[in-house]
Protein backbone atom coordinates (compact mmCIF):
# COMPACT_ATOMS: atom_id res chain seq x y z
CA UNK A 1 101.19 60.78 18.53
CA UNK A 2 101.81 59.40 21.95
CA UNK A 3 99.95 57.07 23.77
CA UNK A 4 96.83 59.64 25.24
CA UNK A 5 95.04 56.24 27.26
CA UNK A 6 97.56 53.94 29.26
CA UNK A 7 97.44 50.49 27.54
CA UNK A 8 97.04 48.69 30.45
CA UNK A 9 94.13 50.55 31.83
CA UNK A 10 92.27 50.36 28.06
CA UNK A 11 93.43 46.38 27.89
CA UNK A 12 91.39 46.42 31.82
CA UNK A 13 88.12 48.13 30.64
CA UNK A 14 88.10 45.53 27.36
CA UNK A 15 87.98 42.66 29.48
CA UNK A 16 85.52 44.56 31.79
CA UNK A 17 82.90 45.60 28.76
CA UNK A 18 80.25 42.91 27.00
CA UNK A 19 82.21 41.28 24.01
CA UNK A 20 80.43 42.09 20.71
CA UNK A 21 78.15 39.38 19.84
CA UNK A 22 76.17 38.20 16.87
CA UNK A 23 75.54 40.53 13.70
CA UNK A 24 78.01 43.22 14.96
CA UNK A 25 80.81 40.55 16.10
CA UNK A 26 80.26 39.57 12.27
CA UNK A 27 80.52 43.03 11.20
CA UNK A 28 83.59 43.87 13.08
CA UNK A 29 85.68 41.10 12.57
CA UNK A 30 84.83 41.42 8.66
CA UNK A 31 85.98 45.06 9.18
CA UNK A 32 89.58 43.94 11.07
CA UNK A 33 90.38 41.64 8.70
CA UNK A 34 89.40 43.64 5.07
CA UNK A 35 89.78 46.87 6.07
CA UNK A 36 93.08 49.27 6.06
CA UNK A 37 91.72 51.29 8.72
CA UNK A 38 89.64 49.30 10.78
CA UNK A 39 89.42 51.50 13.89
CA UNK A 40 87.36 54.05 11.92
CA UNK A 41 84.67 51.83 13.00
CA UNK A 42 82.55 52.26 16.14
CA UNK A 43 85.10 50.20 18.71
CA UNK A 44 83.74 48.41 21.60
CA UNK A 45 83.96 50.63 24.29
CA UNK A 46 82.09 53.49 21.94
CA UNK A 47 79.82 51.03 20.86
CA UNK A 48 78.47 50.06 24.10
CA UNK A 49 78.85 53.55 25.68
CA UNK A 50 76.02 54.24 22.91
CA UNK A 51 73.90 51.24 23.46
CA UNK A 52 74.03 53.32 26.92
CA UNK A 53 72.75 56.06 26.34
CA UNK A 54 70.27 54.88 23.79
CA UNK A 55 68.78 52.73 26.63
CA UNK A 56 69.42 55.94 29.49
CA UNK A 57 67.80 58.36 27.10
CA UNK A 58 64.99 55.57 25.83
CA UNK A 59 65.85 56.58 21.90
CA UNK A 60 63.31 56.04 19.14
CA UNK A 61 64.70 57.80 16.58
CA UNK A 62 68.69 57.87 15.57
CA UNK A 63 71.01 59.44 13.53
CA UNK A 64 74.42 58.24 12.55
CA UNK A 65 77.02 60.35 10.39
CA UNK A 66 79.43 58.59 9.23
CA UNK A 67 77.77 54.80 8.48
CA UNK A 68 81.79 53.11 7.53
CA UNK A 69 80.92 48.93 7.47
CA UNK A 70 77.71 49.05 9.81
CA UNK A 71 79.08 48.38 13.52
CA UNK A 72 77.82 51.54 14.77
CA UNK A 73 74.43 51.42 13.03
CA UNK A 74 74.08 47.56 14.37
CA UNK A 75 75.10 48.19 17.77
CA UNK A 76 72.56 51.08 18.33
CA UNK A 77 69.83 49.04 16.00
CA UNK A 78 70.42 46.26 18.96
CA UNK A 79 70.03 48.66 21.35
CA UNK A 80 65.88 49.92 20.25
CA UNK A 81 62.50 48.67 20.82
CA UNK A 82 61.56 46.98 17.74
CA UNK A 83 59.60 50.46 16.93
CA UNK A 84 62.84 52.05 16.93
CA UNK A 85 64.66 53.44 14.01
CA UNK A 86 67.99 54.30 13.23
CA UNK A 87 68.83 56.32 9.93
CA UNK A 88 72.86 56.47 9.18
CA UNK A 89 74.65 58.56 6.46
CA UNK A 90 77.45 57.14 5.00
CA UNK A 91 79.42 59.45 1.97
CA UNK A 92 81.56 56.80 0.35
CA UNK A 93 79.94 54.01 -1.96
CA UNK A 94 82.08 51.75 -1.16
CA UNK A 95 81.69 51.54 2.90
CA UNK A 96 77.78 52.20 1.71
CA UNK A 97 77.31 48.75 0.29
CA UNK A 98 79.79 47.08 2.67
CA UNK A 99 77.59 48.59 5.50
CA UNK A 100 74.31 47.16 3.90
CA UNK A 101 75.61 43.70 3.37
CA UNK A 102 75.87 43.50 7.45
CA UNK A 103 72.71 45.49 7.94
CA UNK A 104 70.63 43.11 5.35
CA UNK A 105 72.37 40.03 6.98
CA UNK A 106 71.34 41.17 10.70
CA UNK A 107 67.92 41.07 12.69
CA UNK A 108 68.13 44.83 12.73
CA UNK A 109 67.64 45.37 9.16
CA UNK A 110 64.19 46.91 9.80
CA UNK A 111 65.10 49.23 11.88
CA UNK A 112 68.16 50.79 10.05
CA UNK A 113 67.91 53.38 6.96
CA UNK A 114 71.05 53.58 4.87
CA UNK A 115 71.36 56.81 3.58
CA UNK A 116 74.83 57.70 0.61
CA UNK A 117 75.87 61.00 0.34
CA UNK A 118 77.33 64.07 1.98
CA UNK A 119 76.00 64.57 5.24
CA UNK A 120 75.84 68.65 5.04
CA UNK A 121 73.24 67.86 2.34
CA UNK A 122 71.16 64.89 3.50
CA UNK A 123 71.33 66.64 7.15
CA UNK A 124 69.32 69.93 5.28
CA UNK A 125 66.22 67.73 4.09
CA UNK A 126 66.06 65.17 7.16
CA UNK A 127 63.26 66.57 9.92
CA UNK A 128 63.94 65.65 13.60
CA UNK A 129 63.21 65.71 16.58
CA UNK A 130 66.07 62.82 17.16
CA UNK A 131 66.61 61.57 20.72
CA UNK A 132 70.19 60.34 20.02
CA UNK A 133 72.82 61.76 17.61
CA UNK A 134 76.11 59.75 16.92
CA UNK A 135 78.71 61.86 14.52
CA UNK A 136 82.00 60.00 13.35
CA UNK A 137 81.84 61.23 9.98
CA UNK A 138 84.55 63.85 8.08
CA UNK A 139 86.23 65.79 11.01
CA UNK A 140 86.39 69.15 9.26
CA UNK A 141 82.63 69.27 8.83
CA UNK A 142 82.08 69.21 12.65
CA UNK A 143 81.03 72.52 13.41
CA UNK A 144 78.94 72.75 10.39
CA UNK A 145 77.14 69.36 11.65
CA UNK A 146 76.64 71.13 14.89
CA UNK A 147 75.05 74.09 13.76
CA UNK A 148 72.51 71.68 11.68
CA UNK A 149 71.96 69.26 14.27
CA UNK A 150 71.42 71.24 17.52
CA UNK A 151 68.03 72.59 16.04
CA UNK A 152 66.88 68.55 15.38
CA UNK A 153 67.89 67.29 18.46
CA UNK A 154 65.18 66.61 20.89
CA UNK A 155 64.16 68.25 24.64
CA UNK A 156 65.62 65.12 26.09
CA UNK A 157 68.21 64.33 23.47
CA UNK A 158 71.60 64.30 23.14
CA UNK A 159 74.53 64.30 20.47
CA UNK A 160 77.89 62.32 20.60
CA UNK A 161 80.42 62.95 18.44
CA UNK A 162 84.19 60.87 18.06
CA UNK A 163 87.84 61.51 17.87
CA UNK A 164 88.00 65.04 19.92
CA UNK A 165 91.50 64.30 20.67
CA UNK A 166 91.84 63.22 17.00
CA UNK A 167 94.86 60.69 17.90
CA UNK A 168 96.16 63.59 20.00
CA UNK A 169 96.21 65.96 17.16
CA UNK A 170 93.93 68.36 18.82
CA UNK A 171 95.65 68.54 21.86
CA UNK A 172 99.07 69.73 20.23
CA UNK A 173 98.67 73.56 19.09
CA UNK A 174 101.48 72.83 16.96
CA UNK A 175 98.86 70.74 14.55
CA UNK A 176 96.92 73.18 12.24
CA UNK A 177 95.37 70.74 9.49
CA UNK A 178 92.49 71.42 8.28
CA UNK A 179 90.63 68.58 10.50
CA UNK A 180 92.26 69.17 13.47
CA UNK A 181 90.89 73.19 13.54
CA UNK A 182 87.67 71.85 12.67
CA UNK A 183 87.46 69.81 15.68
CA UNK A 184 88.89 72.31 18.48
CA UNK A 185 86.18 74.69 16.54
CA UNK A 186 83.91 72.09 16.94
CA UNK A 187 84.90 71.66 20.85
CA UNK A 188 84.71 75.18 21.33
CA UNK A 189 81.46 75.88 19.82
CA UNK A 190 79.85 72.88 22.24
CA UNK A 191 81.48 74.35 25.07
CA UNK A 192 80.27 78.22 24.23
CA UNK A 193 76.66 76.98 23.41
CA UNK A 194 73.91 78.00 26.12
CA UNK A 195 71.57 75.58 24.49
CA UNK A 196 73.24 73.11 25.95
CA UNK A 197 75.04 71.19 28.95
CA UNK A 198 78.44 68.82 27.77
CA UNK A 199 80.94 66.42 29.19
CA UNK A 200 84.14 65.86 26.98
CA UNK A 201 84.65 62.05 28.15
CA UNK A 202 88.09 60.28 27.46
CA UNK A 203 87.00 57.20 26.13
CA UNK A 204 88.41 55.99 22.71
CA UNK A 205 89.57 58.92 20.73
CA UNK A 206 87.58 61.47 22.95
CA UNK A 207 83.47 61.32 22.95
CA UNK A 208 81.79 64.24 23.29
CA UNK A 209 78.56 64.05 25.09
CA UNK A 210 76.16 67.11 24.66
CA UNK A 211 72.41 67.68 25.80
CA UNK A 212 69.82 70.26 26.07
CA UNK A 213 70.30 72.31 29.13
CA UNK A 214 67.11 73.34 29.55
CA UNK A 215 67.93 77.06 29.12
C-alpha cells in the first residue's frame, strides 16, 4: 500500500514527541530487534497519544486487547496513579510470556493484570465501568469488541482502537479480506452509534477515538 502519512512530516512529529524511556524503551527495543513484526506493538506516537488521554480522562481502570510484548500495557501503567490498574488480554502464549517478562521487570508490575486468551471470551466475564479502552487486538473481531465494550465503558470514558486504515487496506474498496470488512464494519458501527461522539484521527495506522455523548 502507498505511503497514507508523508515521511517527512511522521520523521517531524518523532523528533517532536517524548522518546520512550525506561521499562518501555526496554520493552520496545527487545521487540525491534526479536520480533518479525515489530510495529504490531503500541509505537511512540500511539503510545503517548494514550498516556494522553489516560491523564485528560484521569483513568483508574484500563483495558488493553491485544497485550503483543507489553509496550502498550507499560506505557499506560506509567501513565496511572499508583491506585491505578490496567488489565490487558493478550491471545497468543507466546507474546503472553514475552509481555510478562517486561511487565515483571518494570515498576508497573502492580498495576498491570495479564490476562491469555480470546478476548470475545475474557471480555464476557470482565465487569466495567472502564475509563479508558485501548483495542489493537485481531482486526476481524472489531465490531464484535464494540458491541461488548460500549456497555463497560464509563460516563466519562472513552475507547481507542488501531489500524482503521489497516496499512491503507480499508481505504481501497477493492480490498475485501476478511479483516479489512471487519474494520470498515467496525468504523461504521462507531460512526452510526448515538451512544456516542468519535473522531477518526490519522495518527499511526488510524486511531479511533470514541466517547459517551451524553445522549
Amino acid at each position: 500500500m502507498a505511503e497514507l502519512i508523508d515521511p517527512a512530516a511522521d520523521a517531524y512529529a518523532t523528533e517532536h514527541t517524548t522518546a520512550f524511556e525506561g521499562a518501555i524503551a526496554a520493552a520496545a527495543a527487545w521487540t525491534r530487534e526479536n520480533k518479525r513484526s515489530p510495529e504490531m506493538m503500541a509505537g511512540l506516537a500511539e503510545a503517548r497519544l494514550l498516556e494522553a488521554l489516560a491523564v485528560a480522562t484521569g483513568a483508574r481502570r484500563v483495558l488493553e486487547l491485544g497485550t503483543f510484548t507489553g509496550v502498550g500495557a507499560l506505557a499506560l501503567a506509567a501513565s496511572l496513579a499508583p491506585d491505578g490498574r490496567v488489565t490487558t488480554i493478550e491471545v497468543d502464549p507466546t507474546n503472553a510470556e514475552v509481555a510478562r517478562r517486561h511487565i515483571e521487570a518494570s515498576p508497573y508490575a502492580n498495576r498491570i493484570e495479564l490476562l491469555v486468551g480470546d478476548a470475545r471470551e475474557l471480555l464476557e466475564g470482565l465487569e466495567g465501568p472502564y475509563d479508558l479502552v485501548w483495542m489493537d487486538a485481531w482486526k476481524s473481531d472489531y465490531p464484535a469488541y464494540w458491541d461488548l465494550l460500549v456497555p463497560m465503558l464509563a460516563v466519562d470514558g472513552m475507547i481507542a482502537a488501531d489500524n482503521l486504515f489497516w496499512d491503507g487496506a480499508a481505504l481501497d474498496p477493492m480490498v475485501t479480506d476478511p479483516s479489512t470488512v471487519a474494520i470498515r464494519e467496525f468504523a461504521r458501527r462507531v460512526q452510526d452509534d448515538p451512544r456516542v461522539h468519535n473522531v477518526l484521527l490519522t495518527i499511526g495506522d488510524g486511531v479511533m477515538l470514541a466517547w459517551r455523548s451524553g445522549i
